[in-house]
Every structure is written in C-alpha cells, then in structure tokens.
N, C-alpha and C. Protein backbone atom coordinates (compact mmCIF):
# COMPACT_ATOMS: atom_id res chain seq x y z
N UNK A 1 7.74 0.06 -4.36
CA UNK A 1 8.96 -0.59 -4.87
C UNK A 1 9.51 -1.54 -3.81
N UNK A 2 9.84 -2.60 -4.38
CA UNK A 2 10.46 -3.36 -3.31
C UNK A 2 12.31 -3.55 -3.55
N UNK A 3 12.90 -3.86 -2.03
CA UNK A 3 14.36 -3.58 -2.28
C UNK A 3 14.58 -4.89 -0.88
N UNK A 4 15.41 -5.91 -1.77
CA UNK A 4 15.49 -7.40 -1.30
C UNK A 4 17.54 -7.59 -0.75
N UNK A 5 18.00 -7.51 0.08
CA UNK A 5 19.07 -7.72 0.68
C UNK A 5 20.34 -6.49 -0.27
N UNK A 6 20.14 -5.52 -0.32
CA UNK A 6 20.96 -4.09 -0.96
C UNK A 6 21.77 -3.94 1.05
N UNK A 7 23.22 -3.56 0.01
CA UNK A 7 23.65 -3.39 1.38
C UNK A 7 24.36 -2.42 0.95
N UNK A 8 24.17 -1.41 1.91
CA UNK A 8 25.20 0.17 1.89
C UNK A 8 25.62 0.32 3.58
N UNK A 9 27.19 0.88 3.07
CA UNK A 9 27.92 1.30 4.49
C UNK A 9 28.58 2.89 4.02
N UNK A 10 28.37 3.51 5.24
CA UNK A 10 29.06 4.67 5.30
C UNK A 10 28.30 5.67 4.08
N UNK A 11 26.74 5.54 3.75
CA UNK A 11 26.11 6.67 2.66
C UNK A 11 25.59 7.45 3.42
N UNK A 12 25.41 8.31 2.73
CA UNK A 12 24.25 9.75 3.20
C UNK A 12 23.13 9.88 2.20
N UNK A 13 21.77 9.38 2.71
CA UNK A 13 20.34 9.27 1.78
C UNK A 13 20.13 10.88 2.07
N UNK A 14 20.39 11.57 1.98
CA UNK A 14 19.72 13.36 2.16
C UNK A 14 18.76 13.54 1.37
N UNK A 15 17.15 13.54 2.15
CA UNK A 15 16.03 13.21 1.29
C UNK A 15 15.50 12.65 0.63
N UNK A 16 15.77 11.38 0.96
CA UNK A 16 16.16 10.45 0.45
C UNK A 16 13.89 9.19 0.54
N UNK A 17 13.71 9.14 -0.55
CA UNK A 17 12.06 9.19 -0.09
C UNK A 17 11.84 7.53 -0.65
N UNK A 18 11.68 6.70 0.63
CA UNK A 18 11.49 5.20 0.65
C UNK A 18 10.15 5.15 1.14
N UNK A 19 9.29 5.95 1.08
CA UNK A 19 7.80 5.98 1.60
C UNK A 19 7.10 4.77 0.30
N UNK A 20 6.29 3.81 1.68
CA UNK A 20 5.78 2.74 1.12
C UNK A 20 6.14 2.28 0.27
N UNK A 21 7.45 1.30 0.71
CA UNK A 21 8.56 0.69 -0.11
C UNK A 21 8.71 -0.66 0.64
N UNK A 22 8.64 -1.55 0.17
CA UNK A 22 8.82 -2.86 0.82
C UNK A 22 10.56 -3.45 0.88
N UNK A 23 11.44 -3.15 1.99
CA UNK A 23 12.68 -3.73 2.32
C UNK A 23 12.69 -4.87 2.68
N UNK A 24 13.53 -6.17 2.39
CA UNK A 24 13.59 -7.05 3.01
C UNK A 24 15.19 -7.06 3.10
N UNK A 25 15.64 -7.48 4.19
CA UNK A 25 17.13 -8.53 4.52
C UNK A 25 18.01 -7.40 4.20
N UNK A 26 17.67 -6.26 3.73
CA UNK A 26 18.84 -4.87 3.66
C UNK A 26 19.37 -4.54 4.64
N UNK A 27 20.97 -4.27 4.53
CA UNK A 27 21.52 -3.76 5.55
C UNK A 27 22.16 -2.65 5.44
N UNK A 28 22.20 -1.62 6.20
CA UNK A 28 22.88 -0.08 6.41
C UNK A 28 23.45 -0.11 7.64
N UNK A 29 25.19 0.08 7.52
CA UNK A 29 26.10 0.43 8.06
C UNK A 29 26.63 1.85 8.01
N UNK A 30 26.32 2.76 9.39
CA UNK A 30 26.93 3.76 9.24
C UNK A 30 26.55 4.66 8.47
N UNK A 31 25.20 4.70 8.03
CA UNK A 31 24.53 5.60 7.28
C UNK A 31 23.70 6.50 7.77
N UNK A 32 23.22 7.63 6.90
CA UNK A 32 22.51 8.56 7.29
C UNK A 32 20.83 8.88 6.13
N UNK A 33 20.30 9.01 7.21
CA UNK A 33 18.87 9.27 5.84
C UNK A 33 18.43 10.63 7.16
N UNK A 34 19.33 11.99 6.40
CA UNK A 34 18.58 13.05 6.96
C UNK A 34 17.46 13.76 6.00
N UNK A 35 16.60 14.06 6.92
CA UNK A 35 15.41 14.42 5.99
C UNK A 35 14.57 13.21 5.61
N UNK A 36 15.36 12.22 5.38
CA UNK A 36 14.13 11.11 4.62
C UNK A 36 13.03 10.76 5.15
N UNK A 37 12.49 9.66 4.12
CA UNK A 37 11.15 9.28 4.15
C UNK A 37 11.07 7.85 4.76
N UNK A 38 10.61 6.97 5.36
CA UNK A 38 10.06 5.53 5.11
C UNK A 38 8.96 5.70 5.23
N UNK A 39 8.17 6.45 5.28
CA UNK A 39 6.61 6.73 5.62
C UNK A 39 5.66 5.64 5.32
N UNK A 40 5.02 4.69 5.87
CA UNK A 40 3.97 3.53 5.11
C UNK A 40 4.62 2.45 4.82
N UNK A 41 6.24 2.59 4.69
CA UNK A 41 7.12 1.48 4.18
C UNK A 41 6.91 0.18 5.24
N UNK A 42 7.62 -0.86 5.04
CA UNK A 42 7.30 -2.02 5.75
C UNK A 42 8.60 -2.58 5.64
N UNK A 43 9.49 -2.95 6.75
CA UNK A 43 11.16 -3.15 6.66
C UNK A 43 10.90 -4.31 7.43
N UNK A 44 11.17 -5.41 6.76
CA UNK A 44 11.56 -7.06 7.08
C UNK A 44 13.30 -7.21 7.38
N UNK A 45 13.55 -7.88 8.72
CA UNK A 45 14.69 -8.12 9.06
C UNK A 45 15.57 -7.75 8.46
N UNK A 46 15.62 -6.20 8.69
CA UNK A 46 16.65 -5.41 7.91
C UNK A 46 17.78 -4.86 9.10
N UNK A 47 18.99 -4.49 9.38
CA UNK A 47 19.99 -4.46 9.65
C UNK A 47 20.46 -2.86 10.00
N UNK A 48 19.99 -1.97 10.65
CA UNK A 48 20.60 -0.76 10.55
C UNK A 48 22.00 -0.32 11.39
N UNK A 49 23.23 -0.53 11.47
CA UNK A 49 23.94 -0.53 12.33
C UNK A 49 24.81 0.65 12.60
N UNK A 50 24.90 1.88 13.74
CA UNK A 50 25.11 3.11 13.74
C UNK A 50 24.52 3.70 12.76
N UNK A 51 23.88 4.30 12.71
CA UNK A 51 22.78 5.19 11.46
C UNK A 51 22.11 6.38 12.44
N UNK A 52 22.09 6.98 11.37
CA UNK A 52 21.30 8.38 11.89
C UNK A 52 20.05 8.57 10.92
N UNK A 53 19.26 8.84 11.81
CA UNK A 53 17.48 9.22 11.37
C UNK A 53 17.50 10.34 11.86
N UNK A 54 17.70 11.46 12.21
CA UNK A 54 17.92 12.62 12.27
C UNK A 54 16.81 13.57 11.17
N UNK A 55 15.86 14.13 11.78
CA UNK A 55 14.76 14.49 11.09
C UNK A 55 13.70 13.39 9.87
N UNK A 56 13.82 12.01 10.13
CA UNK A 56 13.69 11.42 9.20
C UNK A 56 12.14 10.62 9.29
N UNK A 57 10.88 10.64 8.77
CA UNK A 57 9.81 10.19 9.07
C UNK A 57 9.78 8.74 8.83
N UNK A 58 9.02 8.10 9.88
CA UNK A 58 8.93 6.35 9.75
C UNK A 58 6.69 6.96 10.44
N UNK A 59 6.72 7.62 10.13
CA UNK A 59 5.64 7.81 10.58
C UNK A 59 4.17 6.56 9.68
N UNK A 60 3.75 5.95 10.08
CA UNK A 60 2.85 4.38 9.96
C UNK A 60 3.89 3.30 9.13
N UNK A 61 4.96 3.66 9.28
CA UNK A 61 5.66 2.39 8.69
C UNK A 61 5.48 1.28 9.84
N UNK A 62 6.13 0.02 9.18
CA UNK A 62 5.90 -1.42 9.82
C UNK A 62 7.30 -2.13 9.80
N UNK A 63 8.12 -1.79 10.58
CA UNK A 63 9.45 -2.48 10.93
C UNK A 63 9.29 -3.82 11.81
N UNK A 64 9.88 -4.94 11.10
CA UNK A 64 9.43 -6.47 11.78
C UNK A 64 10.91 -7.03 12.24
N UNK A 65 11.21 -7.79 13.00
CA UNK A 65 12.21 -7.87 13.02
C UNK A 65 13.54 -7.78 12.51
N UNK A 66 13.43 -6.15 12.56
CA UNK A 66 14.64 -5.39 11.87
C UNK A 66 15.94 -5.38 13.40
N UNK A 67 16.83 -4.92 12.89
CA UNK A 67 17.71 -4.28 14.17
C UNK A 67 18.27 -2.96 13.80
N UNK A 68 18.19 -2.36 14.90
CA UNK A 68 18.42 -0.65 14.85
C UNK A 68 19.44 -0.68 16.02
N UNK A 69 20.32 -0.98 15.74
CA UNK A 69 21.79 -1.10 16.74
C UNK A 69 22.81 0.32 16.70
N UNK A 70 22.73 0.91 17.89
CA UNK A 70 23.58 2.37 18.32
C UNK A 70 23.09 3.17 17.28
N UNK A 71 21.63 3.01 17.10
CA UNK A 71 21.10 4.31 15.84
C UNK A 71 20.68 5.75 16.62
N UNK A 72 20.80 6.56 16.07
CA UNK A 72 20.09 7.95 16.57
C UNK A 72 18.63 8.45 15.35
N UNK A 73 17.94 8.69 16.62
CA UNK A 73 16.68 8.97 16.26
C UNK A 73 16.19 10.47 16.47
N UNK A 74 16.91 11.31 16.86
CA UNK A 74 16.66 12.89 17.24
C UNK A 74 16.16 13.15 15.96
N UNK A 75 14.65 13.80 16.94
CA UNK A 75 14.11 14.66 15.65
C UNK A 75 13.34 14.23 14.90
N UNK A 76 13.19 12.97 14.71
CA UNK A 76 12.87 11.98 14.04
C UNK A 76 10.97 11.59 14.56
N UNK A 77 10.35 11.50 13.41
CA UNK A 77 8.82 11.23 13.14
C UNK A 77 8.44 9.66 13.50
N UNK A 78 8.41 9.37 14.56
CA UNK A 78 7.46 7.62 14.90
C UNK A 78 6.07 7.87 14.63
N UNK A 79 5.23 9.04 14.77
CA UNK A 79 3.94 8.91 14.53
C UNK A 79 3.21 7.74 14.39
N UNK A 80 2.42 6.98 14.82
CA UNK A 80 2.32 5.84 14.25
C UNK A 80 2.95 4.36 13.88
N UNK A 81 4.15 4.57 13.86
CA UNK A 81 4.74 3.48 13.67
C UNK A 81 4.98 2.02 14.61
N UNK A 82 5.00 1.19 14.01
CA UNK A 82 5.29 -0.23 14.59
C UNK A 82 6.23 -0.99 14.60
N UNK A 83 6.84 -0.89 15.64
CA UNK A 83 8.13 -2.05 15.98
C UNK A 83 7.81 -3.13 16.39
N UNK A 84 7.97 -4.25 15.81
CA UNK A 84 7.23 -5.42 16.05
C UNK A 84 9.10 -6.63 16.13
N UNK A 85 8.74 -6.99 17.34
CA UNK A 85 10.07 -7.60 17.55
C UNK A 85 11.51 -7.26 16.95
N UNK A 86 11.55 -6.34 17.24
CA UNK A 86 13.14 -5.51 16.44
C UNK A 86 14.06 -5.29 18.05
N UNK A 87 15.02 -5.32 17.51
CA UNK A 87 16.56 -5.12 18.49
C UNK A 87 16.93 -4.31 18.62
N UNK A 88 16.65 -2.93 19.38
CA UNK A 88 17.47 -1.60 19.36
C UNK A 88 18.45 -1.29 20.20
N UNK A 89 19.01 -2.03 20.79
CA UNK A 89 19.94 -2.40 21.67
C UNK A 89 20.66 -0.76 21.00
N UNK A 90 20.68 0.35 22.27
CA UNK A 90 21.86 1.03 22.59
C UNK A 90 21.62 2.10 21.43
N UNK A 91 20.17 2.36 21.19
CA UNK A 91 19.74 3.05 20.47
C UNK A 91 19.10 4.55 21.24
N UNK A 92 19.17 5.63 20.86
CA UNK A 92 18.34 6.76 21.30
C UNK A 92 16.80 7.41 20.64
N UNK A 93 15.82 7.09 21.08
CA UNK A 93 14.37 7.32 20.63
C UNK A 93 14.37 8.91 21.34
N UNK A 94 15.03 9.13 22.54
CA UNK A 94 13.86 10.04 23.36
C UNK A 94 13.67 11.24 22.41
N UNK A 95 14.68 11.73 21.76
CA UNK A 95 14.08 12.69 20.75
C UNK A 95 13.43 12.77 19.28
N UNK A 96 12.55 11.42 19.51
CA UNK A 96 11.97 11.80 18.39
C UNK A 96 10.48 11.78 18.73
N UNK A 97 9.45 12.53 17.67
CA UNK A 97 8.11 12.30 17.86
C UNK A 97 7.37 11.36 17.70
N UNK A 98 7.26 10.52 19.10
CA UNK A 98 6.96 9.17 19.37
C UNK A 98 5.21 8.84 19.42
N UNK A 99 4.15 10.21 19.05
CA UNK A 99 2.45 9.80 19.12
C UNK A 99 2.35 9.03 18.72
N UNK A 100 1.58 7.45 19.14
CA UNK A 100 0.80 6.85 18.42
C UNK A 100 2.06 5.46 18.08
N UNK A 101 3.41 6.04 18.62
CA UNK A 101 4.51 4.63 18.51
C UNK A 101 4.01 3.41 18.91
N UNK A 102 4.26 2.15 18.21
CA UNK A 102 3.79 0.69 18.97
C UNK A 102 5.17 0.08 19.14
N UNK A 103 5.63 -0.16 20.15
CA UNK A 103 6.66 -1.63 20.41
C UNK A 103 5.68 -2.74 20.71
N UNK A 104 5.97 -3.49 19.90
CA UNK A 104 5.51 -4.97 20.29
C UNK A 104 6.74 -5.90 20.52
N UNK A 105 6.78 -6.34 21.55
CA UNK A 105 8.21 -7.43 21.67
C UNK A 105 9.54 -6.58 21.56
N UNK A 106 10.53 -7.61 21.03
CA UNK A 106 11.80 -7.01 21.01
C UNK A 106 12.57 -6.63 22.43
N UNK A 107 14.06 -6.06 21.83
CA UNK A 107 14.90 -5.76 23.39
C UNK A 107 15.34 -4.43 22.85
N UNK A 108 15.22 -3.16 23.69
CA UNK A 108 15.18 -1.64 23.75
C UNK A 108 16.28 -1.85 25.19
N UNK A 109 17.26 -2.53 25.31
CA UNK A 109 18.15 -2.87 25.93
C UNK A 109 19.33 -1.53 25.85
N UNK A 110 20.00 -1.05 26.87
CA UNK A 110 20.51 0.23 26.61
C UNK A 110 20.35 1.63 25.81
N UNK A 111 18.70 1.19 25.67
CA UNK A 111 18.34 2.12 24.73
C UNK A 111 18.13 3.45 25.58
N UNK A 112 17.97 4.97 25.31
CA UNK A 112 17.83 6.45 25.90
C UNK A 112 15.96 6.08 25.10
N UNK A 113 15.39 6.53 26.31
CA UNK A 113 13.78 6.40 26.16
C UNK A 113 13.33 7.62 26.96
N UNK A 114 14.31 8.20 27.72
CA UNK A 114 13.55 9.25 28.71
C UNK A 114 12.79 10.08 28.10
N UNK A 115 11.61 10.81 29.05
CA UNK A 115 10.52 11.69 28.69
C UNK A 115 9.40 11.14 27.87
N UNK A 116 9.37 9.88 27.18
CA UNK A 116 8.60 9.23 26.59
C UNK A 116 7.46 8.57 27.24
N UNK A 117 6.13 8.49 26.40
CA UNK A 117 5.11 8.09 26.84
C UNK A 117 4.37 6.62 26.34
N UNK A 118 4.56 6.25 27.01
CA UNK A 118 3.71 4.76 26.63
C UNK A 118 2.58 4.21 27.28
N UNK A 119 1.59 5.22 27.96
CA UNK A 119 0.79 4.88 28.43
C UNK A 119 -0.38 4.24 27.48
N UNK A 120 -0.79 3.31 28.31
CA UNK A 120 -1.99 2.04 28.02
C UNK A 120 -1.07 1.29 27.03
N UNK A 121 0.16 1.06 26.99
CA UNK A 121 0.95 0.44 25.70
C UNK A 121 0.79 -0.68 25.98
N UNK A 122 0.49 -2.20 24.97
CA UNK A 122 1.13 -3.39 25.06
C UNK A 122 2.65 -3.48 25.48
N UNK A 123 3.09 -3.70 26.32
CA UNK A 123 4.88 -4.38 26.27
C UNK A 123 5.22 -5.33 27.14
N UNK A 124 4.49 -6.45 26.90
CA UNK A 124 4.37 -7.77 27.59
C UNK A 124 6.15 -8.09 26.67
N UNK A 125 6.70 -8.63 27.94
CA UNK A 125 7.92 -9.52 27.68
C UNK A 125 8.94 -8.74 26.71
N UNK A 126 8.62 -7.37 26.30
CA UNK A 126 9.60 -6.57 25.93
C UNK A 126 10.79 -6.20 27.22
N UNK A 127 12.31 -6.42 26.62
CA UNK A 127 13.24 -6.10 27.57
C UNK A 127 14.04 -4.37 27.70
N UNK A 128 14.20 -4.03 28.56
CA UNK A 128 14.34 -2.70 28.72
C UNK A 128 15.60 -2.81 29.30
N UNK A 129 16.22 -3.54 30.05
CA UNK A 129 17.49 -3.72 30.65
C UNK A 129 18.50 -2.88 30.26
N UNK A 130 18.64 -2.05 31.61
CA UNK A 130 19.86 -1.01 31.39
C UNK A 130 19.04 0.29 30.49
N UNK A 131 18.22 0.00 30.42
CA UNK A 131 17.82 0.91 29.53
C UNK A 131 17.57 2.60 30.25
N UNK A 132 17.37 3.96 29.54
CA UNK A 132 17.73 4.88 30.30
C UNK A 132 16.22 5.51 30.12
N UNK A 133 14.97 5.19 31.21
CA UNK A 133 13.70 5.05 31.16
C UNK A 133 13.04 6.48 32.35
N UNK A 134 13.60 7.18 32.45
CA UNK A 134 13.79 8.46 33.75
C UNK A 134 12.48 9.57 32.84
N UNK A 135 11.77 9.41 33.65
CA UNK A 135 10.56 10.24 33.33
C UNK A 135 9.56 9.98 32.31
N UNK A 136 9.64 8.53 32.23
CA UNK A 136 8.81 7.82 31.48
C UNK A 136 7.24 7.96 32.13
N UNK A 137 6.14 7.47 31.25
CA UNK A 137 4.69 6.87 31.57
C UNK A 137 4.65 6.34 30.85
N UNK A 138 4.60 5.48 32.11
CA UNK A 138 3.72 3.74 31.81
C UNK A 138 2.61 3.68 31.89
N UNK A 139 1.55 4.71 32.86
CA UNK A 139 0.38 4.54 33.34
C UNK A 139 -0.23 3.80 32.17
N UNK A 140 -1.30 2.86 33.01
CA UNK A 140 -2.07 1.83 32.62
C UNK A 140 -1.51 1.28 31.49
N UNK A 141 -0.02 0.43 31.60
CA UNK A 141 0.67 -0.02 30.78
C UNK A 141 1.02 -1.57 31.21
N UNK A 142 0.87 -2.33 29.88
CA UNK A 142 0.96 -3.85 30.18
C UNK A 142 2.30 -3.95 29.94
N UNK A 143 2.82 -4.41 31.37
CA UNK A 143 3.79 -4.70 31.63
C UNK A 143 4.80 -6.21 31.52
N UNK A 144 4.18 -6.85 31.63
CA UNK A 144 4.22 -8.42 32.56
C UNK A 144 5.42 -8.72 31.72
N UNK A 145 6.03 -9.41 32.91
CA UNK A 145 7.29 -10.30 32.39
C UNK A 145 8.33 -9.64 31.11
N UNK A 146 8.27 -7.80 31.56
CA UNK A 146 9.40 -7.19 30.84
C UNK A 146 10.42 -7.58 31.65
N UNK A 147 11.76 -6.84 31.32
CA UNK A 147 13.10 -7.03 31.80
C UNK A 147 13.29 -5.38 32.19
N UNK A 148 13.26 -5.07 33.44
CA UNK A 148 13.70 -3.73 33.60
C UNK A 148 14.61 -3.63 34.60
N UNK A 149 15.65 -4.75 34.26
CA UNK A 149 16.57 -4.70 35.27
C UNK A 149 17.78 -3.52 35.63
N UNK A 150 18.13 -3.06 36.39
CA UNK A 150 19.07 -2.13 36.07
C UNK A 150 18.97 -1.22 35.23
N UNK A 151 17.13 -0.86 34.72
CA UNK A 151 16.89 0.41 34.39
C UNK A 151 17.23 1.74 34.82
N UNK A 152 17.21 2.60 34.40
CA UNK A 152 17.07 4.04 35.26
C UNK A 152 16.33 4.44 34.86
N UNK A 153 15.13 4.49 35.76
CA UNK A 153 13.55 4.69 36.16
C UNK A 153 13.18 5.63 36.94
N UNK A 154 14.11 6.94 37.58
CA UNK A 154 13.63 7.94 38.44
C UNK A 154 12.46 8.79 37.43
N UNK A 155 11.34 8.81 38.40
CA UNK A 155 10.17 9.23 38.12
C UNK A 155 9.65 8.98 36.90
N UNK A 156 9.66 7.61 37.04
CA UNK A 156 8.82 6.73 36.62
C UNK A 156 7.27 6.49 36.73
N UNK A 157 6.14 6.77 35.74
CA UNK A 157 5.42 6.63 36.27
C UNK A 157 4.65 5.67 35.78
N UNK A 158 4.06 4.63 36.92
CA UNK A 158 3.77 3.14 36.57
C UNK A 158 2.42 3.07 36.90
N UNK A 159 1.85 4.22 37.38
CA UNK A 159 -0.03 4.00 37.92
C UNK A 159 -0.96 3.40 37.00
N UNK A 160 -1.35 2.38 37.85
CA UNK A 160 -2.47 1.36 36.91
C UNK A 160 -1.55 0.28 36.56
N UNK A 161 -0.42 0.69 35.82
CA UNK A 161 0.27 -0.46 35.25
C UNK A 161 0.19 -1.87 35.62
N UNK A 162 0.73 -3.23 34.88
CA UNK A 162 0.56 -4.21 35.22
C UNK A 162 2.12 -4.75 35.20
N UNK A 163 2.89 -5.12 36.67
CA UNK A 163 4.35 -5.65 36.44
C UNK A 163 4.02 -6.70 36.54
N UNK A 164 3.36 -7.21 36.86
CA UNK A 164 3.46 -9.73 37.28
C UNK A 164 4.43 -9.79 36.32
N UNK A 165 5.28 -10.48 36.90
CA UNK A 165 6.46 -10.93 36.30
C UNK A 165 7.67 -10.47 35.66
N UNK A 166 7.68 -8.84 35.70
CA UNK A 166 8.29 -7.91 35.39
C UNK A 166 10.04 -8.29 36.10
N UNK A 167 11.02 -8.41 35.79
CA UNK A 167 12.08 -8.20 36.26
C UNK A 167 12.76 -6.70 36.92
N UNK A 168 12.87 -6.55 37.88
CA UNK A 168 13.19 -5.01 38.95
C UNK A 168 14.51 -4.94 39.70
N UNK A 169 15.37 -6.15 38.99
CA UNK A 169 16.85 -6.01 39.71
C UNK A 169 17.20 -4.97 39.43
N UNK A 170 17.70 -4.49 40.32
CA UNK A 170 18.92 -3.29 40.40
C UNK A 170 17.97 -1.86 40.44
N UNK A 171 16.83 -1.83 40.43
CA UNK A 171 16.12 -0.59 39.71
C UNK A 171 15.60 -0.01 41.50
N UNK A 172 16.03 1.35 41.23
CA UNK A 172 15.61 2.30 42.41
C UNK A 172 13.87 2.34 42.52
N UNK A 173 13.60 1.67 43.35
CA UNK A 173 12.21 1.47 43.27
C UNK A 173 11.89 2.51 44.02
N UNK A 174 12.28 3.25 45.30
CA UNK A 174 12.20 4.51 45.88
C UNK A 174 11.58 5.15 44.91
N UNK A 175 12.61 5.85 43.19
CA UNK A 175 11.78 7.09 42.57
C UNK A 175 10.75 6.32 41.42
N UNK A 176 10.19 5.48 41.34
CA UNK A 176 9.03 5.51 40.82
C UNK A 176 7.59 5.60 41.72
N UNK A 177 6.55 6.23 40.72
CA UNK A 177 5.40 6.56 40.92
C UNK A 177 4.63 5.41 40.53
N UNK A 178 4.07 4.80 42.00
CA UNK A 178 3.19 3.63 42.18
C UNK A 178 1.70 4.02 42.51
N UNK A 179 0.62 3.82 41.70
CA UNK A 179 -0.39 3.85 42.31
C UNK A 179 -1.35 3.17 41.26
N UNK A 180 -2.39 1.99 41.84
CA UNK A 180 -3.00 1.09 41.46
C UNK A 180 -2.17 0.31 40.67
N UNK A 181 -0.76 0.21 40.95
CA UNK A 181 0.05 -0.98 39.99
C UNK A 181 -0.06 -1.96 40.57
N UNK A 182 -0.40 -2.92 39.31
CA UNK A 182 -0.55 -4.55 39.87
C UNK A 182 0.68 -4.89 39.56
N UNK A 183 0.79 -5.91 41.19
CA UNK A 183 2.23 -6.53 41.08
C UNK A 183 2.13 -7.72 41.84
N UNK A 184 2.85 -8.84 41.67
CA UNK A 184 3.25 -10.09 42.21
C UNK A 184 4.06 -10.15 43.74
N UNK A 185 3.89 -11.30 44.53
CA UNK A 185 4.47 -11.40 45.57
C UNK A 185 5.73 -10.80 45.59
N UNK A 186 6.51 -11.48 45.00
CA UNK A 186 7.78 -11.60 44.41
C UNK A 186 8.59 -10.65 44.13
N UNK A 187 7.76 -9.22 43.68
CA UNK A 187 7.95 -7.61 42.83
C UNK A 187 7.86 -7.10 44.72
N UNK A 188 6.76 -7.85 45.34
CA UNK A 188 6.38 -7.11 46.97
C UNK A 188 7.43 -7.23 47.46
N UNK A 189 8.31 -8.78 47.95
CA UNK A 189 9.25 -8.40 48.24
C UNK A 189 10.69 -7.38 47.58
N UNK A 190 10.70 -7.54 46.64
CA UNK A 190 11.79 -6.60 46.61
C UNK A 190 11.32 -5.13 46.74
N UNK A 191 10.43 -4.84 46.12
CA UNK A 191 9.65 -3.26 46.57
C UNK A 191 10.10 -2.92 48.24
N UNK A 192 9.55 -4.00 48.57
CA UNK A 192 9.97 -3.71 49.79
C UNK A 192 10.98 -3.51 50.79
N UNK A 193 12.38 -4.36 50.06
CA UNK A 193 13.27 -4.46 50.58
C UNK A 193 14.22 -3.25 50.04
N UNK A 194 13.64 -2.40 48.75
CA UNK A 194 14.40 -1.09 48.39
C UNK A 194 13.87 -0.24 48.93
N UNK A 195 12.92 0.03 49.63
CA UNK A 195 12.18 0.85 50.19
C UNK A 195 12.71 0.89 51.93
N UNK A 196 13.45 -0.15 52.36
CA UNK A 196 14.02 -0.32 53.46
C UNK A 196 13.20 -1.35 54.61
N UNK A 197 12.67 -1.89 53.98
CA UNK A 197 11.72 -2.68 55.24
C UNK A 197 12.49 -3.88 55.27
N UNK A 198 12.17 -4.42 56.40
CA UNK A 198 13.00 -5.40 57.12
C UNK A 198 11.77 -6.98 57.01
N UNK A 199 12.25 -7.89 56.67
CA UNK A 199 11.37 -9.12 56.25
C UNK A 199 11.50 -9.91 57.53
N UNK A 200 10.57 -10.21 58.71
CA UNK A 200 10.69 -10.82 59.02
C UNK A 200 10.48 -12.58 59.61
C-alpha cells in the first residue's frame, strides 16, 4: 500500500503493521508506533518529529531521506535496515537491535549511539558531531571526511579504520583504541597534541 504526504500529530499506532508499505512526504509529530511494523517498507522524505519506536521493527526497511528528529528507538528492531541520507539529529539508537544496520550519509548529530557496532561499515562523510559514540566499533570502518567533532568517544574502537579527513575537534583522543588506523597528517597533529606532545 502506498501512503503519499498523511500527516498525524500526537497518535498512538499500537501494532500498528506498515510492513512493505511505500510512504512518501508523511509526517508524524509526537507519535508512537509501539509494537509496530515497517518491516520491508520503504519511507521517502518522511518527517518523524519526537516519536517513539519503542519495540517497533524497521527490520530490511529502506528509509531515504527521511528525518527522525529527538525520536526514541529503545527496543526497537534495525535488523537490516537502511538509512540512506536521513537526519537523526538528537535521536537515541543505542537501544535498539542494530545487526546488519546500514547508515549511508546523513547527520546522527547529537544522536546516543553508545555500545553500538559498526564495524567494516561504509560512513564516508556521515556527521556524528556531538554525538554520544562511548564504546562504539568502528574497527575496519570507512571513515573519511566524517564529522566527529566534539563526540564522546571514550573507548572507542577505531582499529583498521580509515579517518583521512575525518573531523576530531574537541574529541578525547587519549580514550580511543588506535591500532592500524589510517590517518592524515593533519588527524597526526592533533592526535598528537591531545596526547600531550609538544610540536616542535
């Protein structure tokens, strides 16, 4: 079934079953889909703003430049799923079951990501800024030219990874776990200068 710019604020979908359903331009304000489905669905620049997914499966769905703004995800089924340039700005993932999750692109900008795994992930030029990234793996993760400025990255682990061009302002480079990460001059000096060495 397809569902083309429907806009709901303030509902509760309770089991609510949108599995392999084509959304376009829909927006949800302040809603809830506990229990639900998008399973297989495919959500075109759709709008979710404060929402709760709270036990709710997106497991092989295909979200394209949607925005998921201050949403909660506890509990919640990624299995599979693909974020393909979407905005989650200030969103919480870390509790949901993330196997097999794809970010492609997009800004996860104040987003809660801790304990999550993204190893060998594409996330070229995805922004993380501010984002709350503390016990993440990255190992052997394409990095290049993200934004992880003013992350919080304690025990972080980046082995293999690729930063060239990665942004590292503000970020405690002390607690991440470095080994075989490729990195740029540029990443050397500041590595180095949080680490306490003196340039001379």
């Amino acid at each position: 079934m397809g569902w083309d710019h429907i806009i709901y604020q303030d509902r509760t979908f309770r089991e609510e079953d949108w599995s392999d359903d084509a959304l376009t331009g829909c927006g949800f304000t302040a809603c809830s889909f506990p229990g639900g489905s998008f399973e297989g669905s495919v959500l075109k620049n759709c709008v979710f703003d404060r929402c709760s997914f709270r036990f709710t499966s997106f497991a092989g769905a295909v979200a394209e430049g949607c925005a998921f703004l201050n949403c909660v995800f506890d509990e919640a089924n990624l299995f599979g799923a693909t974020f393909r340039d979407c905005k989650c700005t200030g969103s919480g993932l870390a509790g949901a079951c993330a196997t097999g999750f794809t970010i492609a692109g997009g800004s996860y900008a104040y987003c809660c990501l801790s304990r999550m795994s993204f190893q060998k992930a594409e996330l070229a030029g995805v922004s993380f800024a501010h984002a709350d990234l503390r016990d993440c793996s990255f190992r052997d993760a394409d990095l290049r030219y993200c934004d992880l400025s003013q992350a919080l990255m304690q025990n972080c682990d980046l082995s293999g990874a690729d930063l060239r061009g990665a942004g590292l302002s503000g970020v405690d480079v002390r607690a991440l776990r470095m080994k075989n990460t490729t990195i740029d001059l540029e990443q050397a000096v500041v590595i180095a200068q949080g680490l306490g060495a003196r340039l001379g």
